[in-house]
Protein backbone atom coordinates (compact mmCIF):
# COMPACT_ATOMS: atom_id res chain seq x y z
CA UNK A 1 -70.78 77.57 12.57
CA UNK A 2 -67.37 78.40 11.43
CA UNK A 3 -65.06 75.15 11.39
CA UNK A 4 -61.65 74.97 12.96
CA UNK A 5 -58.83 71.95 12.23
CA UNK A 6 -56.42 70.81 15.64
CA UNK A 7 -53.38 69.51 14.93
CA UNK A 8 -51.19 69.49 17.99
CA UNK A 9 -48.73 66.64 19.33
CA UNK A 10 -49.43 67.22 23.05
CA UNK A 11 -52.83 66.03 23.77
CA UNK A 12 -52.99 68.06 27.06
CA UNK A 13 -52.89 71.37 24.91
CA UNK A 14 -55.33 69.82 22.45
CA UNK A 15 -58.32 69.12 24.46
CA UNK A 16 -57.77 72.49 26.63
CA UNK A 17 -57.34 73.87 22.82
CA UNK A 18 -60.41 72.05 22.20
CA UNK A 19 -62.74 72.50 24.88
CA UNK A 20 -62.24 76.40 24.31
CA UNK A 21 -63.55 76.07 21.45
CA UNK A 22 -65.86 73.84 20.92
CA UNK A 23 -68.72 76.07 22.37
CA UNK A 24 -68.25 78.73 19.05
CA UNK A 25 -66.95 76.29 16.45
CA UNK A 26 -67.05 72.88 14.71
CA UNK A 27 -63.84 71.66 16.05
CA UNK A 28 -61.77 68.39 14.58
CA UNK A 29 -58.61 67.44 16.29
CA UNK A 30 -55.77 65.79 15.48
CA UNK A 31 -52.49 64.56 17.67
CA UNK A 32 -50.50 63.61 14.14
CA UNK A 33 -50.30 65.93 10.96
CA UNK A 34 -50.81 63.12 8.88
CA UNK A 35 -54.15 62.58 9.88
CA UNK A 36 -55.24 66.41 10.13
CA UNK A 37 -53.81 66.44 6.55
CA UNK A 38 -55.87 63.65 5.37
CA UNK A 39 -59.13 64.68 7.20
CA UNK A 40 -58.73 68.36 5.19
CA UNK A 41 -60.44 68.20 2.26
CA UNK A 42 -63.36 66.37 3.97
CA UNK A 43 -63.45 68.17 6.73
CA UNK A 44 -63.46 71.75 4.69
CA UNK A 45 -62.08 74.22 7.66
CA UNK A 46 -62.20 77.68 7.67
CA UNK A 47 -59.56 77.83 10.59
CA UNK A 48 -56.45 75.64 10.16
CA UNK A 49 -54.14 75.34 14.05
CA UNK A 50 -51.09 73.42 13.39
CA UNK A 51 -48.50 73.30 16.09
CA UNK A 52 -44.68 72.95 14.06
CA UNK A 53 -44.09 70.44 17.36
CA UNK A 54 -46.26 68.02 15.80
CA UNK A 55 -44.86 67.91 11.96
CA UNK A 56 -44.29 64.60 10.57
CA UNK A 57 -43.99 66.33 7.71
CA UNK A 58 -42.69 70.44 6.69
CA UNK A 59 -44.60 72.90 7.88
CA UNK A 60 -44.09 75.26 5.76
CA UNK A 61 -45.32 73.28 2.71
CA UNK A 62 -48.56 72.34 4.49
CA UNK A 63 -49.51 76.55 4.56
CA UNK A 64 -47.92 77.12 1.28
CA UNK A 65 -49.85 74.30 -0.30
CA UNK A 66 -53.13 75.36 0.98
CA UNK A 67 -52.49 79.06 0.18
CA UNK A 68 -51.41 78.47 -3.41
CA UNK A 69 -54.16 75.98 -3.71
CA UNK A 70 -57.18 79.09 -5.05
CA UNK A 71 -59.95 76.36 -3.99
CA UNK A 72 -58.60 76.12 -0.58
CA UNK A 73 -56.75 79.13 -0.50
CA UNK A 74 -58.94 81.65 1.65
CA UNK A 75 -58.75 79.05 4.85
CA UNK A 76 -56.65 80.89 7.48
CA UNK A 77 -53.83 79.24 9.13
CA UNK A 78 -52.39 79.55 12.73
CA UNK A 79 -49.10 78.17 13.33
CA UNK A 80 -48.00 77.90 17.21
CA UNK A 81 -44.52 76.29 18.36
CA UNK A 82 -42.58 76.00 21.45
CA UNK A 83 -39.71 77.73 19.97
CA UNK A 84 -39.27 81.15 17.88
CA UNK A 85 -40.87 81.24 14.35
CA UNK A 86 -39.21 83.20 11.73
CA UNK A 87 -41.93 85.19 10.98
CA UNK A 88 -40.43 85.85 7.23
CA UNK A 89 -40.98 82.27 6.99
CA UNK A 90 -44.07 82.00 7.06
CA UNK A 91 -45.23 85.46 6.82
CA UNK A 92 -46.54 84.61 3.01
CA UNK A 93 -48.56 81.22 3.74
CA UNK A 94 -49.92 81.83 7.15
CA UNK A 95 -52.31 84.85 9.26
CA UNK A 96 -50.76 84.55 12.08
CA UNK A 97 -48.55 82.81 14.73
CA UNK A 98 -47.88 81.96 18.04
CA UNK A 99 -44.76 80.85 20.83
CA UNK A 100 -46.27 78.46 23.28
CA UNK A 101 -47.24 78.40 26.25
CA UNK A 102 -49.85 81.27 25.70
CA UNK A 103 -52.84 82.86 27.41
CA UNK A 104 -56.15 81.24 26.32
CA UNK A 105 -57.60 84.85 26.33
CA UNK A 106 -54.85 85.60 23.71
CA UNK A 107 -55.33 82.68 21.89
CA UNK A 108 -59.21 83.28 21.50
CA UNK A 109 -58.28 86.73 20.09
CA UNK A 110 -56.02 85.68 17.67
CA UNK A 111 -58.58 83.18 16.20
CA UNK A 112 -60.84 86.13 16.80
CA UNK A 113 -58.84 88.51 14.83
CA UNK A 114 -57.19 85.91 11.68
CA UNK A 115 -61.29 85.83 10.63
CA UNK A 116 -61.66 89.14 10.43
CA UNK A 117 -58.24 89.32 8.11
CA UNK A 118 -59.08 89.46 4.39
């Protein structure tokens, strides 16, 4: 069973994030990047979803350090926010991203599609 990482501030989003998918994955979930971040290496996910709303700390150096890390490096990263993401940004460090609110059914497809990315 593939294993997906939470990390999302509002806890309503991350248990209706979590229930979804807790059925088809080995979900851990997280309310503070700190933790998520410290649970990582442990944890070993193949599915990182990290909500920018939530950062304690940047971001953009959480995907860049896991995809310039080669150990860690093939674990796929969804980034959702509230607000617009430059996709330039973080076109390089993460597979793919998403403006909240959005459509559970589009949010299962986009975890659906980032595995099949190589």
């Amino acid at each position: 069973m593939l294993k997906v990482l939470l990390i999302e501030n509002d806890l309503d989003v991350l248990n209706r994030m979590t229930r979804r998918l807790e059925n088809s994955y080995q979900v851990l979930s997280f309310t503070n990047s700190r933790e998520g971040k410290r649970h990582f290496i442990k944890f070993s996910p193949d599915i990182v979803i990290i909500a920018t709303d939530s950062i304690e700390v940047d971001i953009y150096h959480i995907c860049k350090d896991i995809k310039s890390d080669m150990q860690i490096s093939n674990v796929k990263i969804i980034v959702t926010s509230t607000s617009f993401i430059q996709p330039e940004l973080f076109e390089r460090y993460c597979d793919a991203y998403m403006i909240k609110p959005f459509k559970i059914k589009n949010f299962l497809k986009i975890i659906t599609d980032v595995q099949l990315k190589r």
